[in-house]
PDB file of N, CA and C in Angstrom:
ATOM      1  N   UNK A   1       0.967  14.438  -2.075  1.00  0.00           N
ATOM      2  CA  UNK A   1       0.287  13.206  -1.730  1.00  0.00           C
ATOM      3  C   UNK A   1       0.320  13.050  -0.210  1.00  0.00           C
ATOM      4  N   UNK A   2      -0.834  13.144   0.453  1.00  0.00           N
ATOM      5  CA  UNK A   2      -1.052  12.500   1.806  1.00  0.00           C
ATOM      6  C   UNK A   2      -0.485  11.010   1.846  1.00  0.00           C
ATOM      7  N   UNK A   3       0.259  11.296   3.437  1.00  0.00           N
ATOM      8  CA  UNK A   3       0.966  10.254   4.145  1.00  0.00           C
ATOM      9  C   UNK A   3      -0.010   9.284   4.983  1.00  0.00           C
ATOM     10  N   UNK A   4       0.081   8.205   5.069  1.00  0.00           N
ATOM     11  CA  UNK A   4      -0.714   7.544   5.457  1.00  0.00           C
ATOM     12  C   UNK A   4      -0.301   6.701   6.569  1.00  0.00           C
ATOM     13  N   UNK A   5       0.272   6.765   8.056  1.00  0.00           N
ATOM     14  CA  UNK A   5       0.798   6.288   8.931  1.00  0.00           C
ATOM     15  C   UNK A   5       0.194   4.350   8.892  1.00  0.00           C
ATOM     16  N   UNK A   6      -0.524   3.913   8.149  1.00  0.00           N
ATOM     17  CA  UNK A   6      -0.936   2.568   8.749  1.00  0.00           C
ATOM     18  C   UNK A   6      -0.229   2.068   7.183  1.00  0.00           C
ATOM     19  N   UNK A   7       0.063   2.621   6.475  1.00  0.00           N
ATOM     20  CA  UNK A   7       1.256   1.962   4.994  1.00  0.00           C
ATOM     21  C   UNK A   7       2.655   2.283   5.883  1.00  0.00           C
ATOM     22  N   UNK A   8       2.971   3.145   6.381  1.00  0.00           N
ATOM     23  CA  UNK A   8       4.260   2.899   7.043  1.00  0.00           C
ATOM     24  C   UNK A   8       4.414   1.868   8.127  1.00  0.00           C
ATOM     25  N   UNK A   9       3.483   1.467   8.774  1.00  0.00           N
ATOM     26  CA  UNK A   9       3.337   0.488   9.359  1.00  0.00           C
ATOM     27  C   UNK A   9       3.880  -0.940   9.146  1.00  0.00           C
ATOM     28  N   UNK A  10       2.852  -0.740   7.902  1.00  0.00           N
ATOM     29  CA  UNK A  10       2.981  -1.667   7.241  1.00  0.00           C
ATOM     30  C   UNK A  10       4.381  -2.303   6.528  1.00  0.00           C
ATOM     31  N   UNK A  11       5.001  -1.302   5.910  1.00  0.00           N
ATOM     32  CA  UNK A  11       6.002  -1.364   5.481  1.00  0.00           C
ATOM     33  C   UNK A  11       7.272  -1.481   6.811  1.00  0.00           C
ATOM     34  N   UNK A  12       6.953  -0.957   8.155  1.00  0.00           N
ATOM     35  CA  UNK A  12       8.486  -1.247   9.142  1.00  0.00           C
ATOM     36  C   UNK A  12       7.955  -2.897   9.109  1.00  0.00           C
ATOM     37  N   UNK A  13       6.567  -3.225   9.858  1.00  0.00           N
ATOM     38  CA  UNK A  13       6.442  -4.951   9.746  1.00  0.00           C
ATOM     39  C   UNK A  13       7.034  -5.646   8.795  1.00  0.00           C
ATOM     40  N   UNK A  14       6.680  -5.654   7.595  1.00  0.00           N
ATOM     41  CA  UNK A  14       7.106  -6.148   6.104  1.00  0.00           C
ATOM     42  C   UNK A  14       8.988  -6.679   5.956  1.00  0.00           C
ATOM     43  N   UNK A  15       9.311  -5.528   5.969  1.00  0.00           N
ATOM     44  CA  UNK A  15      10.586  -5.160   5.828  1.00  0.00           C
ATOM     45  C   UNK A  15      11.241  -5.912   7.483  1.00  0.00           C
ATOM     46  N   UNK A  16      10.916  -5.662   8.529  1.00  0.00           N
ATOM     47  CA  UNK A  16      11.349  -5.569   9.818  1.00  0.00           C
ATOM     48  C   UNK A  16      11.670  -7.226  10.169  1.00  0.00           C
ATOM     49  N   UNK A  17       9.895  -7.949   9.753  1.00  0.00           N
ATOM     50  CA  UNK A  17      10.030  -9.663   9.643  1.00  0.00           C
ATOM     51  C   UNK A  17      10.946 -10.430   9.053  1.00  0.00           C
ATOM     52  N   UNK A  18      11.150  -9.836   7.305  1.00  0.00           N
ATOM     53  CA  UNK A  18      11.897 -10.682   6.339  1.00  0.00           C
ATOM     54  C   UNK A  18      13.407 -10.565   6.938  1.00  0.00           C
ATOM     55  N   UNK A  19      13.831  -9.385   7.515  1.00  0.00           N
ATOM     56  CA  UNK A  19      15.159  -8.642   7.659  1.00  0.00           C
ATOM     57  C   UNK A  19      15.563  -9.914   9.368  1.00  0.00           C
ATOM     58  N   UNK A  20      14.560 -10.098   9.724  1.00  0.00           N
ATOM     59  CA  UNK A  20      14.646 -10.714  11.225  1.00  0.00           C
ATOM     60  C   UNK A  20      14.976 -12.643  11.029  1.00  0.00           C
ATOM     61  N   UNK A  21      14.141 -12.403   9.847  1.00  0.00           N
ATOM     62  CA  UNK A  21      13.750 -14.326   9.071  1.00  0.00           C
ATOM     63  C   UNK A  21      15.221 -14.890   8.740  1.00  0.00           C
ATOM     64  N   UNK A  22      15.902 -13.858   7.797  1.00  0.00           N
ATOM     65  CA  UNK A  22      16.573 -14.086   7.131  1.00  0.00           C
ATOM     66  C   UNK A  22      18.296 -13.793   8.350  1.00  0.00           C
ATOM     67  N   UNK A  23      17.749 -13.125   9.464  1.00  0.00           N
ATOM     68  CA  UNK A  23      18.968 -12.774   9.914  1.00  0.00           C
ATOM     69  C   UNK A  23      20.049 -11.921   9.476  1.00  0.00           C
ATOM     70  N   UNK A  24      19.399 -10.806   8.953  1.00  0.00           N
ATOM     71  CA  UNK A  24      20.237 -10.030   8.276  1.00  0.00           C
ATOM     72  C   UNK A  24      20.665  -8.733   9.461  1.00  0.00           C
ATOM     73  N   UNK A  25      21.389  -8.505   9.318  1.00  0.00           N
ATOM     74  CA  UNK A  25      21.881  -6.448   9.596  1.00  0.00           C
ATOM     75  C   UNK A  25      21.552  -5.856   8.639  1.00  0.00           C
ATOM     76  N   UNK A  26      21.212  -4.448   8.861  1.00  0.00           N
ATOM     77  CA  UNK A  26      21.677  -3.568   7.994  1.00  0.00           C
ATOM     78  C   UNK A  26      22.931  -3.420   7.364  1.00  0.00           C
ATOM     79  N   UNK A  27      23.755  -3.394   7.793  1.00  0.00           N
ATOM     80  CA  UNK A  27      25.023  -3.529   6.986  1.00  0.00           C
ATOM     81  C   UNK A  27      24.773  -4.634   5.595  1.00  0.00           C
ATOM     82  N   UNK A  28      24.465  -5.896   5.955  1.00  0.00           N
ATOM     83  CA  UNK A  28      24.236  -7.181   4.930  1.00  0.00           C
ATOM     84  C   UNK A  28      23.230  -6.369   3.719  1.00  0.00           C
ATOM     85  N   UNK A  29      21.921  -5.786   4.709  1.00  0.00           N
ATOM     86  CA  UNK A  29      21.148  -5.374   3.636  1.00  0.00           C
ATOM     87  C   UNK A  29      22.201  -4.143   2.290  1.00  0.00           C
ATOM     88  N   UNK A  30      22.397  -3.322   3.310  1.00  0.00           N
ATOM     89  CA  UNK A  30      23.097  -2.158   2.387  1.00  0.00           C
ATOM     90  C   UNK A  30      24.116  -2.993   1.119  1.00  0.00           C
ATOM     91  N   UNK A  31      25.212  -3.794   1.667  1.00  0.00           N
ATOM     92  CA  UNK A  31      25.941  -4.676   0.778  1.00  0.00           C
ATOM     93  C   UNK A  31      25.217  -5.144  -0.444  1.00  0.00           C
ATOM     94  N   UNK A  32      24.228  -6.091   0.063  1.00  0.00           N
ATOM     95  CA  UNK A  32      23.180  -6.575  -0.955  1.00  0.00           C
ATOM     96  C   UNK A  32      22.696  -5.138  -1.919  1.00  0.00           C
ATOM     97  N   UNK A  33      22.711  -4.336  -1.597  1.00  0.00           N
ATOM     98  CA  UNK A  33      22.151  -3.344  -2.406  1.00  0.00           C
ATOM     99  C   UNK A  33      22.978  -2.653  -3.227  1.00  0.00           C
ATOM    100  N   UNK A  34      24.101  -2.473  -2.648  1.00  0.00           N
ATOM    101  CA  UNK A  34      25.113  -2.285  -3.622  1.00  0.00           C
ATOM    102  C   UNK A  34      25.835  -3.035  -4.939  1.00  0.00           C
ATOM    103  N   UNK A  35      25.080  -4.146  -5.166  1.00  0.00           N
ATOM    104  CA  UNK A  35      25.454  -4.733  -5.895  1.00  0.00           C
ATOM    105  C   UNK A  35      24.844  -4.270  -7.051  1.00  0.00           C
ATOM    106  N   UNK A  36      23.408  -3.869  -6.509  1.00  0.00           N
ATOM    107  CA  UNK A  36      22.277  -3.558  -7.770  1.00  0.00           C
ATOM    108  C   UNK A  36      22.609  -1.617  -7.793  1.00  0.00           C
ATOM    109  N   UNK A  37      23.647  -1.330  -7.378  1.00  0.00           N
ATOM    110  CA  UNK A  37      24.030   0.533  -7.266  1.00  0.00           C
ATOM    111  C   UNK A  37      23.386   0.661  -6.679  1.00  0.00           C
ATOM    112  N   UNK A  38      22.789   0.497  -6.207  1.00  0.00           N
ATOM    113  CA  UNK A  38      21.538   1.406  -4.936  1.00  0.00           C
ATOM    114  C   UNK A  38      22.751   1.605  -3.324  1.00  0.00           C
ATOM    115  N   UNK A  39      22.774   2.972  -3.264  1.00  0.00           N
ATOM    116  CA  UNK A  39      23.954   2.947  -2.424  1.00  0.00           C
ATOM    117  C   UNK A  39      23.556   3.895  -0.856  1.00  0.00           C
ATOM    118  N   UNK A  40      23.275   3.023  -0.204  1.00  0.00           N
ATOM    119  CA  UNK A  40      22.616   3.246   1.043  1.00  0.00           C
ATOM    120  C   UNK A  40      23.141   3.030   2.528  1.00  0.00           C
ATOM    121  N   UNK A  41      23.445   4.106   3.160  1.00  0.00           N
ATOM    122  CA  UNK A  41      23.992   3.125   4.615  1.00  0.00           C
ATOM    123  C   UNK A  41      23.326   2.586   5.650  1.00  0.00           C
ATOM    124  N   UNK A  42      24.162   1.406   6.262  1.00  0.00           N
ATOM    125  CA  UNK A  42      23.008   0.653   7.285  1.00  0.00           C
ATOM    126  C   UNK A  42      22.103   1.574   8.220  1.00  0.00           C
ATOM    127  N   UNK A  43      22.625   3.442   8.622  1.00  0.00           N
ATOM    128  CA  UNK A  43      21.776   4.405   8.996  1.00  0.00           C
ATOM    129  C   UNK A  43      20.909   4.759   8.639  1.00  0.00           C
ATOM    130  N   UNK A  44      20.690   5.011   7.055  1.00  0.00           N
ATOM    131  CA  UNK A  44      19.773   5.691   6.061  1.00  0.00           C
ATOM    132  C   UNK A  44      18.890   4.830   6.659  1.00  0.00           C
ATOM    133  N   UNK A  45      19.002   3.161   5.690  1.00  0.00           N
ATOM    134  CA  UNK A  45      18.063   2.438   5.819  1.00  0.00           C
ATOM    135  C   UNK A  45      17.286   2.404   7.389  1.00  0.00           C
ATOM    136  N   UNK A  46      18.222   2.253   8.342  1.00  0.00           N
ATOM    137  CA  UNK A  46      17.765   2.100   9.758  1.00  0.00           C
ATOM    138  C   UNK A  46      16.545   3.561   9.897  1.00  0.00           C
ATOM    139  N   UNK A  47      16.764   4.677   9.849  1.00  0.00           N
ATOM    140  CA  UNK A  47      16.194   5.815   9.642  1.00  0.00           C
ATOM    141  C   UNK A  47      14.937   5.979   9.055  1.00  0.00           C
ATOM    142  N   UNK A  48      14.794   5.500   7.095  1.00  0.00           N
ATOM    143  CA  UNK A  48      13.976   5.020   6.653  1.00  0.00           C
ATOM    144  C   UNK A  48      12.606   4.112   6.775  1.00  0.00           C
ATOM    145  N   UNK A  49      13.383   3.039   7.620  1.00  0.00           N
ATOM    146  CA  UNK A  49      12.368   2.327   8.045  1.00  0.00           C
ATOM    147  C   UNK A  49      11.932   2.071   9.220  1.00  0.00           C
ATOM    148  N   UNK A  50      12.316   3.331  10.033  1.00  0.00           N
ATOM    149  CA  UNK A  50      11.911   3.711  11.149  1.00  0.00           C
ATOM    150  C   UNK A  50      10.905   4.524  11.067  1.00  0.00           C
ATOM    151  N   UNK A  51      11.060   5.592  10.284  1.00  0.00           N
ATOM    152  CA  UNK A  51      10.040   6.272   9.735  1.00  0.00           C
ATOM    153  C   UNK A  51       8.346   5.711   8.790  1.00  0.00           C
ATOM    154  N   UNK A  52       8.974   4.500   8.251  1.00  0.00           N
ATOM    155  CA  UNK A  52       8.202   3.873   7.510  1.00  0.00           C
ATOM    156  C   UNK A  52       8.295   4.530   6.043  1.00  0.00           C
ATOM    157  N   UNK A  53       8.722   5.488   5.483  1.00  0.00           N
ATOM    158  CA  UNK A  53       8.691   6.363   4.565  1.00  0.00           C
ATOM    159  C   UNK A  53      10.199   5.708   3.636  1.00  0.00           C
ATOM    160  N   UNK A  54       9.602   5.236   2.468  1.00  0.00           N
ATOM    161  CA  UNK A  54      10.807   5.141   1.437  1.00  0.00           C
ATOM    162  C   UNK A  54      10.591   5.621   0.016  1.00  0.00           C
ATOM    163  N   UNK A  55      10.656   5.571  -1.248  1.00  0.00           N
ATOM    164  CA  UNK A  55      10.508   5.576  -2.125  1.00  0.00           C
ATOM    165  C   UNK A  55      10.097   4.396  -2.541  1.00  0.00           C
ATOM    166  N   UNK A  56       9.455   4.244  -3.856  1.00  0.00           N
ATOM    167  CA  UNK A  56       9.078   2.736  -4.091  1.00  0.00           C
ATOM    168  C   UNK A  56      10.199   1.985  -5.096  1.00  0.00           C
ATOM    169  N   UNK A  57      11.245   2.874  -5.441  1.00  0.00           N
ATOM    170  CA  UNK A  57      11.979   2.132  -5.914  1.00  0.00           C
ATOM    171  C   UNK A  57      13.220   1.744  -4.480  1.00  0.00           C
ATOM    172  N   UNK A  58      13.185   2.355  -4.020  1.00  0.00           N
ATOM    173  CA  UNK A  58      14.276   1.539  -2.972  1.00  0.00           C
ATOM    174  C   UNK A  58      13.378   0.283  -2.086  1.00  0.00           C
ATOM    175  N   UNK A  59      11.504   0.849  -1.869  1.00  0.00           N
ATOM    176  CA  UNK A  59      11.014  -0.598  -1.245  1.00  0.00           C
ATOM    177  C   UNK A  59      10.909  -2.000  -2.298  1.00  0.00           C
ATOM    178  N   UNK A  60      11.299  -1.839  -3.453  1.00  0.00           N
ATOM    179  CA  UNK A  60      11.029  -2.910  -4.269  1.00  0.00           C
ATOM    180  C   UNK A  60      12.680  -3.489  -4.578  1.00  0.00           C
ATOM    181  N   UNK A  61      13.843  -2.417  -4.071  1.00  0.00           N
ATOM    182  CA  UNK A  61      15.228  -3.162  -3.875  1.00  0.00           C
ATOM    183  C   UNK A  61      14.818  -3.823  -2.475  1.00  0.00           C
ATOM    184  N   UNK A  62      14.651  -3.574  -1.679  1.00  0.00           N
ATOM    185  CA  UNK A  62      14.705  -4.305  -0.718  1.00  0.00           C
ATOM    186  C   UNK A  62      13.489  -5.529  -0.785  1.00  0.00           C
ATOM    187  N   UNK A  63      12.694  -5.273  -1.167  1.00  0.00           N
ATOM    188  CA  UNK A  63      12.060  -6.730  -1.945  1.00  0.00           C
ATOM    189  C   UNK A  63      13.248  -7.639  -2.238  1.00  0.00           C
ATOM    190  N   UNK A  64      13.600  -6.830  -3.127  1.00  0.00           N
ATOM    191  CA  UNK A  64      14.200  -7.893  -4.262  1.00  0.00           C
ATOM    192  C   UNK A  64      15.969  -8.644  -3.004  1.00  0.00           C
ATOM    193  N   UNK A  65      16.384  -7.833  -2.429  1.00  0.00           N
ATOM    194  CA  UNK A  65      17.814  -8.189  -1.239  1.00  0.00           C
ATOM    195  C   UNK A  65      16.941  -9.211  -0.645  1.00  0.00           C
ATOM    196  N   UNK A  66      15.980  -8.733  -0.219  1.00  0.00           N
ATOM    197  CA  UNK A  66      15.066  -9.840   1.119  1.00  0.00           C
ATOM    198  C   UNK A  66      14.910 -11.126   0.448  1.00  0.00           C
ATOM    199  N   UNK A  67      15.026 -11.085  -1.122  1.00  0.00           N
ATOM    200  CA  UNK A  67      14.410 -12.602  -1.837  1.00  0.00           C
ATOM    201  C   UNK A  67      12.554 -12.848  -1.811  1.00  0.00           C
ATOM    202  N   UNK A  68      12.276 -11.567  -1.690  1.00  0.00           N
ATOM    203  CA  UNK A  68      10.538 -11.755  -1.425  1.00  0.00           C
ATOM    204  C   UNK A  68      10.017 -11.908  -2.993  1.00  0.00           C
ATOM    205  N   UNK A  69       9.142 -12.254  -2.868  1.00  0.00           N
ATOM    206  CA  UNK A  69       8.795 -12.461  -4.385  1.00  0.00           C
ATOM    207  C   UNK A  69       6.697 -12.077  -4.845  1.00  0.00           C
ATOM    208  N   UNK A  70       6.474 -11.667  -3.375  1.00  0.00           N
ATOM    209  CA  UNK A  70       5.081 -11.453  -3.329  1.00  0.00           C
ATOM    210  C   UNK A  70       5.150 -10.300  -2.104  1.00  0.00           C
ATOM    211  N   UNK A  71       3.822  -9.820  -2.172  1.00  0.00           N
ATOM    212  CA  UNK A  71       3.297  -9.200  -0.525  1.00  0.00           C
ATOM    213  C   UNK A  71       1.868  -9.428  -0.635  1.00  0.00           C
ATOM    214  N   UNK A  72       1.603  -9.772   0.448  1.00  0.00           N
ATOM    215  CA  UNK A  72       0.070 -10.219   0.465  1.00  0.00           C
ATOM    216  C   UNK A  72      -0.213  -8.615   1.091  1.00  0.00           C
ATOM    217  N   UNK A  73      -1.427  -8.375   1.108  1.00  0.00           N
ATOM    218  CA  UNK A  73      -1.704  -6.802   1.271  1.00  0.00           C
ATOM    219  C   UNK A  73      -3.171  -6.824   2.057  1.00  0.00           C
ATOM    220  N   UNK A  74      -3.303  -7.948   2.712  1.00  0.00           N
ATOM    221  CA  UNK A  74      -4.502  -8.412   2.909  1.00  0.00           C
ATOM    222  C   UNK A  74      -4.057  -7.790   4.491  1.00  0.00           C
ATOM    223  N   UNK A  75      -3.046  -7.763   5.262  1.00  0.00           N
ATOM    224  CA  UNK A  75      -2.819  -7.285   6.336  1.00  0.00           C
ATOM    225  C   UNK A  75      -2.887  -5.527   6.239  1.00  0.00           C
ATOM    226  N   UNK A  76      -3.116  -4.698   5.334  1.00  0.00           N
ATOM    227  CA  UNK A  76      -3.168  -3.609   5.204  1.00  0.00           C
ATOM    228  C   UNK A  76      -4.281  -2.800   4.977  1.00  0.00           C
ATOM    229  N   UNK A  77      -4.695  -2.050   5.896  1.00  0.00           N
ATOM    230  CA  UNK A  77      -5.747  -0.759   6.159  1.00  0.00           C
ATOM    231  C   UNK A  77      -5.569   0.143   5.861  1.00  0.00           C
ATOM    232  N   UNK A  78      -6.725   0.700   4.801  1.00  0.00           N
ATOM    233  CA  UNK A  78      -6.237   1.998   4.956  1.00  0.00           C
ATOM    234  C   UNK A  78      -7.748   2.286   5.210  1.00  0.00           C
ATOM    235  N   UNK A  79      -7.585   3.747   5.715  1.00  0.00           N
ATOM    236  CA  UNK A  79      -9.161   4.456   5.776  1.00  0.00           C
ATOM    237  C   UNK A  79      -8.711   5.485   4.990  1.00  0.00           C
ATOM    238  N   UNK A  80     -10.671   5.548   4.468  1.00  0.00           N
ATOM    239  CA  UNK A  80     -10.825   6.970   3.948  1.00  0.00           C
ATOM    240  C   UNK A  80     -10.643   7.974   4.175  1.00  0.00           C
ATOM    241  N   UNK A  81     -10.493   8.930   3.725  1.00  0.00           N
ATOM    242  CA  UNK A  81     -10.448  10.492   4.077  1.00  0.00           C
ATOM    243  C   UNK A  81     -10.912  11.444   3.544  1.00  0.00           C
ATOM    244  N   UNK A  82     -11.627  12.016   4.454  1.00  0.00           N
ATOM    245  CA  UNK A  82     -12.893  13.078   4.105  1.00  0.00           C
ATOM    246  C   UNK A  82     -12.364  14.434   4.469  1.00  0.00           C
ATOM    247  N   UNK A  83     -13.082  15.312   3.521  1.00  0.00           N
ATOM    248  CA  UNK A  83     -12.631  16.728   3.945  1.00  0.00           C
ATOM    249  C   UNK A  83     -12.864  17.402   2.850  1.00  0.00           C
ATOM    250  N   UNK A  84     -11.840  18.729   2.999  1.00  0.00           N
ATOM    251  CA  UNK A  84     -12.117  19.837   1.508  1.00  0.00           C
ATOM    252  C   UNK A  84     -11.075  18.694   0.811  1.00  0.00           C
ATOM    253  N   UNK A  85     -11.059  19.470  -0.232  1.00  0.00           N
ATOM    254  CA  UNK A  85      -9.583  19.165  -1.359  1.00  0.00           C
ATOM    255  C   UNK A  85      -9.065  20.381  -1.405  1.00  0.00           C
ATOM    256  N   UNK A  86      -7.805  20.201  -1.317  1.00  0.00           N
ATOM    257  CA  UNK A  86      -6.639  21.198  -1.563  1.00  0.00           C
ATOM    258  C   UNK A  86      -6.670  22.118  -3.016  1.00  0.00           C
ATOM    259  N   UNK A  87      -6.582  23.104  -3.331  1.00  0.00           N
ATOM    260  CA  UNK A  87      -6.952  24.018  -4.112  1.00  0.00           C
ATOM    261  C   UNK A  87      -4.977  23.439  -4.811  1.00  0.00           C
ATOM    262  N   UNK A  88      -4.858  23.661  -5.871  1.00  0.00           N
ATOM    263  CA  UNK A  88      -3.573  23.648  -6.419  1.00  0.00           C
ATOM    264  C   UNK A  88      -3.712  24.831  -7.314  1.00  0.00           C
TER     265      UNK A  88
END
């Protein structure tokens, strides 16, 4: 699956705001996550969402630590992409 640099974007903003709102560290976040086993250090995560690149089950724990309960998606672009297709 093609990577799409303007969803990682999306996702450091997302994540970056609620984490800033709420006044959290990484450390707080990781804690919070350990409650639900998800066992992550305040690096990983820092790393992760530096990159913009997570899995969707660790972006929907951190939903759920942040207390978010929606994402509006109306701030998110993506463009098309044209070309061959990859032979598998």
């Amino acid at each position: 699956m093609a990577k799409h640099a303007e969803v990682g974007h999306f996702i450091q903003g997302l994540i970056r705001t609620e984490k800033a709102r709420r006044k959290l560290t990484f450390e707080d976040i990781a804690q919070r996550l350990r409650q639900y086993g998800i066992h992550q250090t305040p690096s990983n995560l820092r790393t992760k969402l530096g990159r913009g690149d997570m899995s969707a089950q660790l972006f929907l724990a951190l939903m759920k630590v942040l207390e978010l309960r929606s994402v509006r998606l109306e701030g998110l672009e993506l463009r098309a992409v044209r070309g061959k297709r990859r032979k598998r």
